[in-house]
N, C-alpha and C. Protein backbone atom coordinates (compact mmCIF):
# COMPACT_ATOMS: atom_id res chain seq x y z
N UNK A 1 23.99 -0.25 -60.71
CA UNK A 1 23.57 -0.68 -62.03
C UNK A 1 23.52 0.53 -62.96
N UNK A 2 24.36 -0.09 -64.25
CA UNK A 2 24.72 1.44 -64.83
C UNK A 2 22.56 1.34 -66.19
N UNK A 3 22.73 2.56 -66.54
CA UNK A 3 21.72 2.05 -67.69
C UNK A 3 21.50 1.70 -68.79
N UNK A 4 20.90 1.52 -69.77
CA UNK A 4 21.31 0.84 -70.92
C UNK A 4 21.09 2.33 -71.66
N UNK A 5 22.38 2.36 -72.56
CA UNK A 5 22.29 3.85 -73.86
C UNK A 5 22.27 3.14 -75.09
N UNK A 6 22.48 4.05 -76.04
CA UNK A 6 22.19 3.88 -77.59
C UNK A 6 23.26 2.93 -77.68
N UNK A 7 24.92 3.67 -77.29
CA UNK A 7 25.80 2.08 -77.45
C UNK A 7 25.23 0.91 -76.98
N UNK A 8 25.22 1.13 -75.47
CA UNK A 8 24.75 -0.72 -75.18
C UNK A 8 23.57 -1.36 -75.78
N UNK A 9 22.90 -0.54 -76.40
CA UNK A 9 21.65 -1.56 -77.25
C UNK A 9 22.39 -1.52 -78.76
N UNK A 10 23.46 -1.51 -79.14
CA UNK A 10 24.37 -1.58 -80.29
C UNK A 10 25.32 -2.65 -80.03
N UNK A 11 25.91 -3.00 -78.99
CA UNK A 11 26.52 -3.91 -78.65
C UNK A 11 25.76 -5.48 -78.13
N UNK A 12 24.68 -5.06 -77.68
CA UNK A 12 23.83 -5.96 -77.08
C UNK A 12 22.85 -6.45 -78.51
N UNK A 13 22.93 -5.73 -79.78
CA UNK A 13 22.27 -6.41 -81.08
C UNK A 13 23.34 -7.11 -81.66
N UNK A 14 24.46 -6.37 -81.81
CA UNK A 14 25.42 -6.95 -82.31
C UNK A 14 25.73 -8.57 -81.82
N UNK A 15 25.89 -8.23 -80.35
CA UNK A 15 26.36 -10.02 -79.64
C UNK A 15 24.89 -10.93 -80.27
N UNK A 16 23.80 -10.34 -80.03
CA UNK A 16 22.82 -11.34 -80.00
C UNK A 16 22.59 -11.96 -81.85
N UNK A 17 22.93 -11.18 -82.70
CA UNK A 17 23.03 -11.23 -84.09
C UNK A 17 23.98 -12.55 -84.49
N UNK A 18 25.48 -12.42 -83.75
CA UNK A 18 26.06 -13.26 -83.56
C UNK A 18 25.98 -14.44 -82.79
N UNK A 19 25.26 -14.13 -81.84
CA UNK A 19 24.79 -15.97 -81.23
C UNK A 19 23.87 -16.38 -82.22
N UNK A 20 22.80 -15.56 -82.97
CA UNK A 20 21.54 -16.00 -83.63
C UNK A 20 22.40 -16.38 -84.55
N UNK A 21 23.43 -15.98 -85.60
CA UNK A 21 23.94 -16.52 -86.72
C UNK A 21 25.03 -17.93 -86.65
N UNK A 22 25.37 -17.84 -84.99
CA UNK A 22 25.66 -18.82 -84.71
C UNK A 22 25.34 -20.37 -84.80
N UNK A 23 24.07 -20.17 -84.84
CA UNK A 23 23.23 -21.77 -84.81
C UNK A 23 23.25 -22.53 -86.34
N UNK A 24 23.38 -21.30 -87.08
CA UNK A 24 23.29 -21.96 -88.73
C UNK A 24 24.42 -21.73 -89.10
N UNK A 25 25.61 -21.28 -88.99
CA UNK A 25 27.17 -20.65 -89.25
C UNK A 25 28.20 -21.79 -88.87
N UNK A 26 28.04 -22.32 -87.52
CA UNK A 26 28.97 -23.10 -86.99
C UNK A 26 29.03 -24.41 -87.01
N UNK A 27 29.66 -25.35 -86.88
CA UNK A 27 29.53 -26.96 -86.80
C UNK A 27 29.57 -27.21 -85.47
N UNK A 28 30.19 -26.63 -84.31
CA UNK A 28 29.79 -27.00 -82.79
C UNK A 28 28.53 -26.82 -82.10
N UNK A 29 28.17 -27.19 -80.96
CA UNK A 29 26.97 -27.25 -80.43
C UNK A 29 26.82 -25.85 -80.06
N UNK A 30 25.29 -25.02 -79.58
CA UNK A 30 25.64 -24.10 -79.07
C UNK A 30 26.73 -23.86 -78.07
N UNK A 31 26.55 -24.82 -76.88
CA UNK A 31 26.92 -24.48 -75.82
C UNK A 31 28.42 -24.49 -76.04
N UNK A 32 28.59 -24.95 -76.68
CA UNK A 32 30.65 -24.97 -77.31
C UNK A 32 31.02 -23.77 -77.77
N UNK A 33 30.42 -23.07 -78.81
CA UNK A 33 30.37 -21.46 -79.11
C UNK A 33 30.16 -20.63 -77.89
N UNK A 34 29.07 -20.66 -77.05
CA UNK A 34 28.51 -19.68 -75.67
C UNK A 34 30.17 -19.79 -74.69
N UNK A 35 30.78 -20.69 -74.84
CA UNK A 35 31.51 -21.35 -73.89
C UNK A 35 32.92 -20.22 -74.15
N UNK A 36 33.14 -20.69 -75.60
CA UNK A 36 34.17 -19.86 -76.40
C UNK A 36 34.33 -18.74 -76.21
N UNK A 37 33.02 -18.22 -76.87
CA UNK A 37 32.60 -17.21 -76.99
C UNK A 37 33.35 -16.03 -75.34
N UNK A 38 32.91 -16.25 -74.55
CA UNK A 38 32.16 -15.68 -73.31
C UNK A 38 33.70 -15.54 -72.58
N UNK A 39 34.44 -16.71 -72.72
CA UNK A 39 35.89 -16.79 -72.46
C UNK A 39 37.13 -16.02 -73.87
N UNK A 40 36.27 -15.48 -74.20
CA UNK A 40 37.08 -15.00 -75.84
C UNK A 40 37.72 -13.55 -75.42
N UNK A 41 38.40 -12.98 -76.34
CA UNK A 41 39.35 -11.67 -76.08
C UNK A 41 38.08 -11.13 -76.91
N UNK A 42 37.37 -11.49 -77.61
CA UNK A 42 35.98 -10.61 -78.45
C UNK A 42 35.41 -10.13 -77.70
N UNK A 43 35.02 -10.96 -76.41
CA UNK A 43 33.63 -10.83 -75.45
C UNK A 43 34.46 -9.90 -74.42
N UNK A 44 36.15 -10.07 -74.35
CA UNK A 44 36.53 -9.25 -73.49
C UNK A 44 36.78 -8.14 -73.80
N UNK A 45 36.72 -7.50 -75.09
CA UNK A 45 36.34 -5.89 -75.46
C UNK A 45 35.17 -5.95 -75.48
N UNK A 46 34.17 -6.47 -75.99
CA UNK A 46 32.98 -5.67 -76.05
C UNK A 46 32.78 -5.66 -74.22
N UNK A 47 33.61 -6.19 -73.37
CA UNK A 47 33.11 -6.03 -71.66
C UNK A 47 33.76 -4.31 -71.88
N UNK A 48 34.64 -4.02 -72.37
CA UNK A 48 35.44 -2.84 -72.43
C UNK A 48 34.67 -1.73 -72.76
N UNK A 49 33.67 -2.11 -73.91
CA UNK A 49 32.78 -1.44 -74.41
C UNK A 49 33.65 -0.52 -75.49
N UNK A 50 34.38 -1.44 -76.33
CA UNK A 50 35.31 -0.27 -77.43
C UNK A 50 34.71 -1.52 -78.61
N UNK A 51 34.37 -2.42 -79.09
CA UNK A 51 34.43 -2.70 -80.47
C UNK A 51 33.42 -2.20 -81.44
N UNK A 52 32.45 -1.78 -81.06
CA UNK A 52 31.88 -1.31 -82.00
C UNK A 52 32.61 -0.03 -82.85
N UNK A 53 33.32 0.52 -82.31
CA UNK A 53 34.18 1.08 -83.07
C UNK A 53 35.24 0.83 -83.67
N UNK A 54 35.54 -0.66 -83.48
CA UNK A 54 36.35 -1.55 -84.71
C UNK A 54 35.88 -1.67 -86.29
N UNK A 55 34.46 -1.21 -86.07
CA UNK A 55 33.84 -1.74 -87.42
C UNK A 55 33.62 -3.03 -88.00
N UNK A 56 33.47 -4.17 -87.27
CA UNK A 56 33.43 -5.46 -87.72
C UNK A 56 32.46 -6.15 -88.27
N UNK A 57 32.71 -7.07 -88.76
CA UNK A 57 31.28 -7.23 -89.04
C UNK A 57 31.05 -9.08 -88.26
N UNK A 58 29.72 -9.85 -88.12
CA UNK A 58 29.39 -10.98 -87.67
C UNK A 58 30.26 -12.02 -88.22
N UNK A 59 30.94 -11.70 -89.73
CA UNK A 59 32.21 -13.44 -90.36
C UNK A 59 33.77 -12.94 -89.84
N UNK A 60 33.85 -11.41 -89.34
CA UNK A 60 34.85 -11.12 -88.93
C UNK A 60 35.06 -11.48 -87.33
N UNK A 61 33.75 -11.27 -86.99
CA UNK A 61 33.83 -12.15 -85.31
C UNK A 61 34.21 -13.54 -85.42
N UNK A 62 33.50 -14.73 -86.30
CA UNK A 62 33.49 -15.74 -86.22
C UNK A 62 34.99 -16.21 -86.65
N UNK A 63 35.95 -15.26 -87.54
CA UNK A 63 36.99 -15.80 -87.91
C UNK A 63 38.15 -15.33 -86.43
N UNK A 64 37.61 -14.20 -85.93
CA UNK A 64 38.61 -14.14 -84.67
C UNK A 64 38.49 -14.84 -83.78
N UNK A 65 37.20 -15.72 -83.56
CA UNK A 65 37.06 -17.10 -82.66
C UNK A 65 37.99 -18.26 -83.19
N UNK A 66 37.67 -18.01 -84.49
CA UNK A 66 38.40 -19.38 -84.63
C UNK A 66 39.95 -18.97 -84.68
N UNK A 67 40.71 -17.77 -85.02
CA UNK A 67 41.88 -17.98 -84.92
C UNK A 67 42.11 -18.23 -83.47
N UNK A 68 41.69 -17.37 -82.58
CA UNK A 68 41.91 -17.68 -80.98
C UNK A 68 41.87 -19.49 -80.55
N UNK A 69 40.82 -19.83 -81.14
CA UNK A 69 40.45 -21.65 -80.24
C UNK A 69 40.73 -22.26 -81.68
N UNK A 70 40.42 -21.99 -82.64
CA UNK A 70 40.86 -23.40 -83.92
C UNK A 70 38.93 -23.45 -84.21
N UNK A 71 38.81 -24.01 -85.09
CA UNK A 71 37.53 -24.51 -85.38
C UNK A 71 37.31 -26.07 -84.78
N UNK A 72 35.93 -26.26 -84.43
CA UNK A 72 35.69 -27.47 -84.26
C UNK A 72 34.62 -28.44 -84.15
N UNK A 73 34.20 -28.68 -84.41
CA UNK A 73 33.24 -29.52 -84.75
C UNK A 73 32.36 -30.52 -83.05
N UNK A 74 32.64 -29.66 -82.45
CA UNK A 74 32.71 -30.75 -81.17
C UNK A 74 30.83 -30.57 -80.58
N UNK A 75 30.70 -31.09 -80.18
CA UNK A 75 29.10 -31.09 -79.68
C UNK A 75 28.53 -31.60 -80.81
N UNK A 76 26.53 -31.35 -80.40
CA UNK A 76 25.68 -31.97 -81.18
C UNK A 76 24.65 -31.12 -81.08
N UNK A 77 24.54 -30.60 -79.69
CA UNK A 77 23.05 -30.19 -79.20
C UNK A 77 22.76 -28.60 -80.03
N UNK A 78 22.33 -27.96 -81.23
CA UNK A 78 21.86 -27.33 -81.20
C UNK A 78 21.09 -26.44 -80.47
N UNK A 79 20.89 -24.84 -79.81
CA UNK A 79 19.93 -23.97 -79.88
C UNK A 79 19.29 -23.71 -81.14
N UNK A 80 17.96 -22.78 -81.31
CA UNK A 80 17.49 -22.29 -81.85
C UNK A 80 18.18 -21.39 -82.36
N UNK A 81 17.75 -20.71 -83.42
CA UNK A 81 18.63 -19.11 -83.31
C UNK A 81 17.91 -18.11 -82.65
N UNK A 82 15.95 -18.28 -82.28
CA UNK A 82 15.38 -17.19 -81.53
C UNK A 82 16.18 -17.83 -80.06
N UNK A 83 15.92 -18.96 -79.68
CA UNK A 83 17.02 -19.15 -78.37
C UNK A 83 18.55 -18.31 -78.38
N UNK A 84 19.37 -18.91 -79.42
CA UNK A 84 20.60 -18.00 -78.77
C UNK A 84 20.60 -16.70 -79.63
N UNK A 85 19.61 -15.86 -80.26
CA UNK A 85 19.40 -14.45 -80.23
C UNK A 85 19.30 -13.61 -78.82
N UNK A 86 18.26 -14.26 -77.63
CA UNK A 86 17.68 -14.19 -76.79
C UNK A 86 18.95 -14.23 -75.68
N UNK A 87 19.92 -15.28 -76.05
CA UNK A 87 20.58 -15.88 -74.94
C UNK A 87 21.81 -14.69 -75.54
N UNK A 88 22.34 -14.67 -76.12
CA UNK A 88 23.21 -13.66 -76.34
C UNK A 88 22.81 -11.91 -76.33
N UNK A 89 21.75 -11.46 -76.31
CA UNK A 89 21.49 -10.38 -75.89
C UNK A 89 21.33 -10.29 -74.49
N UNK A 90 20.77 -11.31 -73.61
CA UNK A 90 21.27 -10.97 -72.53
C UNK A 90 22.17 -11.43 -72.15
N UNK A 91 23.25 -11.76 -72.22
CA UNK A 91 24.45 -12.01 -71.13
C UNK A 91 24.87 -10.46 -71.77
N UNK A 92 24.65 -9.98 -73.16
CA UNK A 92 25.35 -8.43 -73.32
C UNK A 92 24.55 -7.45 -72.36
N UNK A 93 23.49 -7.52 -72.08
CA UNK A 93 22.80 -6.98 -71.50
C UNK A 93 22.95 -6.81 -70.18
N UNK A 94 23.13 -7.58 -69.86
CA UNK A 94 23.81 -7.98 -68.21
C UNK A 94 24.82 -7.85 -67.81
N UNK A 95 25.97 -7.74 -68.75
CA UNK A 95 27.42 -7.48 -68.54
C UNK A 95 27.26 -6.01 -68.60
N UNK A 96 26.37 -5.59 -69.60
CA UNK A 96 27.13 -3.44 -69.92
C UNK A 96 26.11 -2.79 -68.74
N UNK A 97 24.57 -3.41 -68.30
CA UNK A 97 24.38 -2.69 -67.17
C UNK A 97 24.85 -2.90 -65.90
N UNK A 98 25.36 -4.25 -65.36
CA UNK A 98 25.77 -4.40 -64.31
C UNK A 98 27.34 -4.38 -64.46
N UNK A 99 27.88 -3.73 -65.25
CA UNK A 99 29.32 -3.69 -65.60
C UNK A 99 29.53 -4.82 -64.99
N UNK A 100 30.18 -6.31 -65.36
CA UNK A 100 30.38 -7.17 -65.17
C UNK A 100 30.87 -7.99 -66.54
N UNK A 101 32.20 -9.06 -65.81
CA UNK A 101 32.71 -9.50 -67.36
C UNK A 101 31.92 -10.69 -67.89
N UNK A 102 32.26 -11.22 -69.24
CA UNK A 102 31.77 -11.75 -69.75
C UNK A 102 32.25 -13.42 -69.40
N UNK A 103 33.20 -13.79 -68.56
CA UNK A 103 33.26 -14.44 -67.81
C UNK A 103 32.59 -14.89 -66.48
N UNK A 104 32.64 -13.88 -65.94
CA UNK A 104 31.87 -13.73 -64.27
C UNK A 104 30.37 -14.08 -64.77
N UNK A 105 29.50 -13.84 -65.92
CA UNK A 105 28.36 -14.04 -66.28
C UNK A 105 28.30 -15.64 -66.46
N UNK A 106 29.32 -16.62 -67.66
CA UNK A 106 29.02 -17.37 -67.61
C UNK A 106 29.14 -18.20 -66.40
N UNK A 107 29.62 -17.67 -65.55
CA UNK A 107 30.13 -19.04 -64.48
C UNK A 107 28.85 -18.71 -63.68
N UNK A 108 28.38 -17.78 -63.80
CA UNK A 108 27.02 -17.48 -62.83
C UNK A 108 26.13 -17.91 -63.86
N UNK A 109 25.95 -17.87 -64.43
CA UNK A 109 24.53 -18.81 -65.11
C UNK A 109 25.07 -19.01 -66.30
N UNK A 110 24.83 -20.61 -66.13
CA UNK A 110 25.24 -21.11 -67.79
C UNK A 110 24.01 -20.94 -68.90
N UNK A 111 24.66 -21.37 -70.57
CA UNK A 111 23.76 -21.18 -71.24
C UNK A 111 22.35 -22.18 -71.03
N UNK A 112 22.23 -23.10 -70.39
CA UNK A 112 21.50 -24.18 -70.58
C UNK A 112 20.34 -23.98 -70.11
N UNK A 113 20.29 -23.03 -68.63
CA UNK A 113 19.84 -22.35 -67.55
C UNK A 113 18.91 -21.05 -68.64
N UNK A 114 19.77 -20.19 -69.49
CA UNK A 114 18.81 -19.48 -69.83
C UNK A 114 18.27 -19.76 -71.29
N UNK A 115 18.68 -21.00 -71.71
CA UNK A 115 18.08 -21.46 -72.60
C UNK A 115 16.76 -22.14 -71.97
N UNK A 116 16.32 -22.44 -70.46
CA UNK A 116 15.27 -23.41 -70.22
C UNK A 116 14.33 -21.84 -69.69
N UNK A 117 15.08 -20.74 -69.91
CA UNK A 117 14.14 -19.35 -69.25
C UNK A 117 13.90 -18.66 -70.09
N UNK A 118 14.17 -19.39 -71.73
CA UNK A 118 13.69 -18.64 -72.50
C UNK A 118 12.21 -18.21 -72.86
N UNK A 119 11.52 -19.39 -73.02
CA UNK A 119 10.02 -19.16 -73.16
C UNK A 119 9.64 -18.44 -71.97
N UNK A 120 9.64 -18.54 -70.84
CA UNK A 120 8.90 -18.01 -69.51
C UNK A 120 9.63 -16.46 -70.01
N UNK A 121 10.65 -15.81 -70.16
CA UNK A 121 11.33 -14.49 -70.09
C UNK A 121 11.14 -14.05 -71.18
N UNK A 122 11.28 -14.46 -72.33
CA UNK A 122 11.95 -13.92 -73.90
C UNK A 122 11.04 -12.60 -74.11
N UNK A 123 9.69 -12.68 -73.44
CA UNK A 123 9.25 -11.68 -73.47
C UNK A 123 9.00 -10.20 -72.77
N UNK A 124 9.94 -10.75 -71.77
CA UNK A 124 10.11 -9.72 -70.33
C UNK A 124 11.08 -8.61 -70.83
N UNK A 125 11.25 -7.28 -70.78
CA UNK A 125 12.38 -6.54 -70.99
C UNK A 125 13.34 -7.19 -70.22
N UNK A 126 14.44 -6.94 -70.66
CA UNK A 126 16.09 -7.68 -70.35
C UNK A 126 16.14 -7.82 -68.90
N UNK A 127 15.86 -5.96 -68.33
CA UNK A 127 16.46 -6.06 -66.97
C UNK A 127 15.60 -6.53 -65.90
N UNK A 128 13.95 -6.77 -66.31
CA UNK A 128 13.08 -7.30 -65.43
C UNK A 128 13.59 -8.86 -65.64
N UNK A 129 13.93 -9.62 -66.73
CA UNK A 129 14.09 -10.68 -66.94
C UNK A 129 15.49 -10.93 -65.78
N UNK A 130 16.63 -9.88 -65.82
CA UNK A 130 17.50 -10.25 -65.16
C UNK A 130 17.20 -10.26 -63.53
N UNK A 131 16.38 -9.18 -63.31
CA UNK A 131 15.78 -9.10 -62.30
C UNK A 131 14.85 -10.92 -61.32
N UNK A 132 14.73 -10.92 -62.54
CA UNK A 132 13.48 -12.46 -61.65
C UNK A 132 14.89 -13.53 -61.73
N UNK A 133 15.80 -13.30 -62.46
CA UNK A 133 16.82 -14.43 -62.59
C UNK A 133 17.33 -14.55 -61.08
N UNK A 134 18.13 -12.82 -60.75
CA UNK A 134 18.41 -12.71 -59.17
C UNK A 134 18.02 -13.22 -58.33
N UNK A 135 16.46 -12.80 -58.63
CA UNK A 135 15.56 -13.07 -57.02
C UNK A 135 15.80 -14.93 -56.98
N UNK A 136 15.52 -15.25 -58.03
CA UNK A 136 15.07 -16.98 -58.00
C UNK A 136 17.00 -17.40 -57.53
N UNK A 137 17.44 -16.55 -58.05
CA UNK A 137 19.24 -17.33 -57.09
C UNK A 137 19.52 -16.95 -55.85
N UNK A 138 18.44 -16.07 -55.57
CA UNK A 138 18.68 -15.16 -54.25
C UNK A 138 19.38 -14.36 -53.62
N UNK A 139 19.83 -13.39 -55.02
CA UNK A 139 20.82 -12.57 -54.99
C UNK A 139 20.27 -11.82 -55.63
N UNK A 140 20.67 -10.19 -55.40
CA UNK A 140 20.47 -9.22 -56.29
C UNK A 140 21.85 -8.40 -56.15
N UNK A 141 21.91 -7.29 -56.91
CA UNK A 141 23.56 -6.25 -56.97
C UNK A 141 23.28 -6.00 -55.38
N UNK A 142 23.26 -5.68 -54.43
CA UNK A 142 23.58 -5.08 -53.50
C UNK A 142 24.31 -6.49 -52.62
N UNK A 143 23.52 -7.69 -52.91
CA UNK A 143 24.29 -8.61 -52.18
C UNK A 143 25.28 -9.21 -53.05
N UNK A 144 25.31 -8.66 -54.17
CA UNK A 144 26.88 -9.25 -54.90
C UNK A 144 28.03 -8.35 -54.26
N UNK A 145 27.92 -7.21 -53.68
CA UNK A 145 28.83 -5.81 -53.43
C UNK A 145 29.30 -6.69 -52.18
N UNK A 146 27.76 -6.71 -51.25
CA UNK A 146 28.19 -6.80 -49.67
C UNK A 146 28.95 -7.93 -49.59
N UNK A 147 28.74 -9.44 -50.58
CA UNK A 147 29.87 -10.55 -50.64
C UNK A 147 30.71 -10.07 -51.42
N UNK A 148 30.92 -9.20 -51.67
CA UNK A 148 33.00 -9.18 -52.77
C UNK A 148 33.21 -8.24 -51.45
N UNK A 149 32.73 -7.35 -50.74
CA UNK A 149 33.69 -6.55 -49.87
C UNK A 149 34.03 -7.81 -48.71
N UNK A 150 32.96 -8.82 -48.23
CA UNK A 150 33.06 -9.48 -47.26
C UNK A 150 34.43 -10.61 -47.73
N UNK A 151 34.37 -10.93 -49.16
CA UNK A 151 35.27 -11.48 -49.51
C UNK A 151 36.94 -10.98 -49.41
N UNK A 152 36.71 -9.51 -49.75
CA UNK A 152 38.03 -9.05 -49.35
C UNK A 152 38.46 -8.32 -48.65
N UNK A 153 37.40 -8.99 -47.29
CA UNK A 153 38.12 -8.53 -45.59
C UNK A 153 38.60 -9.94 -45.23
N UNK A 154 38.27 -10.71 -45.79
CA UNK A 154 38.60 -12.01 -45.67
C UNK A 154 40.16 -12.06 -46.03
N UNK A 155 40.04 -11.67 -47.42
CA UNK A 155 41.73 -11.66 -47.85
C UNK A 155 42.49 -10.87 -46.98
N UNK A 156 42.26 -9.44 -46.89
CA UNK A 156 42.94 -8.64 -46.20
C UNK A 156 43.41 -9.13 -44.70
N UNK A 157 42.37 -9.87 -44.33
CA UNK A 157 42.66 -10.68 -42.57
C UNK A 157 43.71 -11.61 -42.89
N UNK A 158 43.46 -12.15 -43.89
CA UNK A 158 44.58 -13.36 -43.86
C UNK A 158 45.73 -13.01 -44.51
N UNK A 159 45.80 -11.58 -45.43
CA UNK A 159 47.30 -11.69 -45.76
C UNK A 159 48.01 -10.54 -44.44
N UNK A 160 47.18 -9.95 -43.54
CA UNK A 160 47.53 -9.12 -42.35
C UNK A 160 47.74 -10.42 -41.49
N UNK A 161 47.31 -11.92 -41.41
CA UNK A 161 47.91 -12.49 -40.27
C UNK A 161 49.20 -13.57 -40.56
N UNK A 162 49.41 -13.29 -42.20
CA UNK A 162 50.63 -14.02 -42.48
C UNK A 162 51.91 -12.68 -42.46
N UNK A 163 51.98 -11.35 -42.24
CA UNK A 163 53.04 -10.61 -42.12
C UNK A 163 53.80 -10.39 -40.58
């Protein structure tokens, strides 16, 4: 687990600025934006950790979403904006210390999940918050390592017993 510096709490205001402006900005539901979002070439530099030196600003994000997916109107369910302030600082939070993409985050916990951990967490620092998230899935980084190596002795066995 890397630690959080002056960039990653610059990147991690920035994303969360943009989920928070999200709730009053967009016509889709949150979870249609989080969805976008998280699967976006945006979310896949800031995993890179280079846009803040693009200089962008929060209507310049929202217009590179929409050229990527189109605009759309789809959903209903609103977040808050202190909800997806909250919810978008940490998945940034969680991606730049556990270097991890912004994909691999959503498929491991959706927004809905830390939208229902907002009140109990919102007040926890990020990484204790990410911390109780682990324990309650029953995982922490050392058993994410020991399953991706176990995963690819697995591969390695099976592409060594097809040669």
């Amino acid at each position: 687990m890397k630690n959080i510096d002056s960039y990653g709490l610059k990147i991690c205001a920035f994303q969360a600025d943009l989920f928070e402006k999200s709730a009053s900005n967009l016509l889709c539901s949150s979870r249609i934006f989080v969805r976008r979002f998280m699967y976006s070439d945006l979310a896949s530099r800031l995993d890179l950790n280079g846009y803040v030196f693009e200089a962008s600003s929060i209507e310049d994000a929202f217009d590179e979403l929409d050229r990527q997916y189109g605009k759309t109107e789809y959903g209903h369910q609103k977040y808050s904006a202190e909800e997806m302030h909250w919810i978008g600082y940490m998945y940034r939070y969680w991606a730049y210390t556990y270097e991890q993409s912004s994909k691999h985050l959503f498929k491991y916990i959706k927004p809905e999940k830390l939208r229902a951990l907002y009140f109990p967490y919102h007040s926890l620092d990020p990484a204790q918050a990410i911390d109780r998230i682990l324990e309650s899935k029953g995982t922490d980084e050392k058993d994410q390592i020991a399953r991706g190596v176990e995963i690819m002795r697995k591969i390695r066995k099976k592409y060594d017993d097809l040669k």
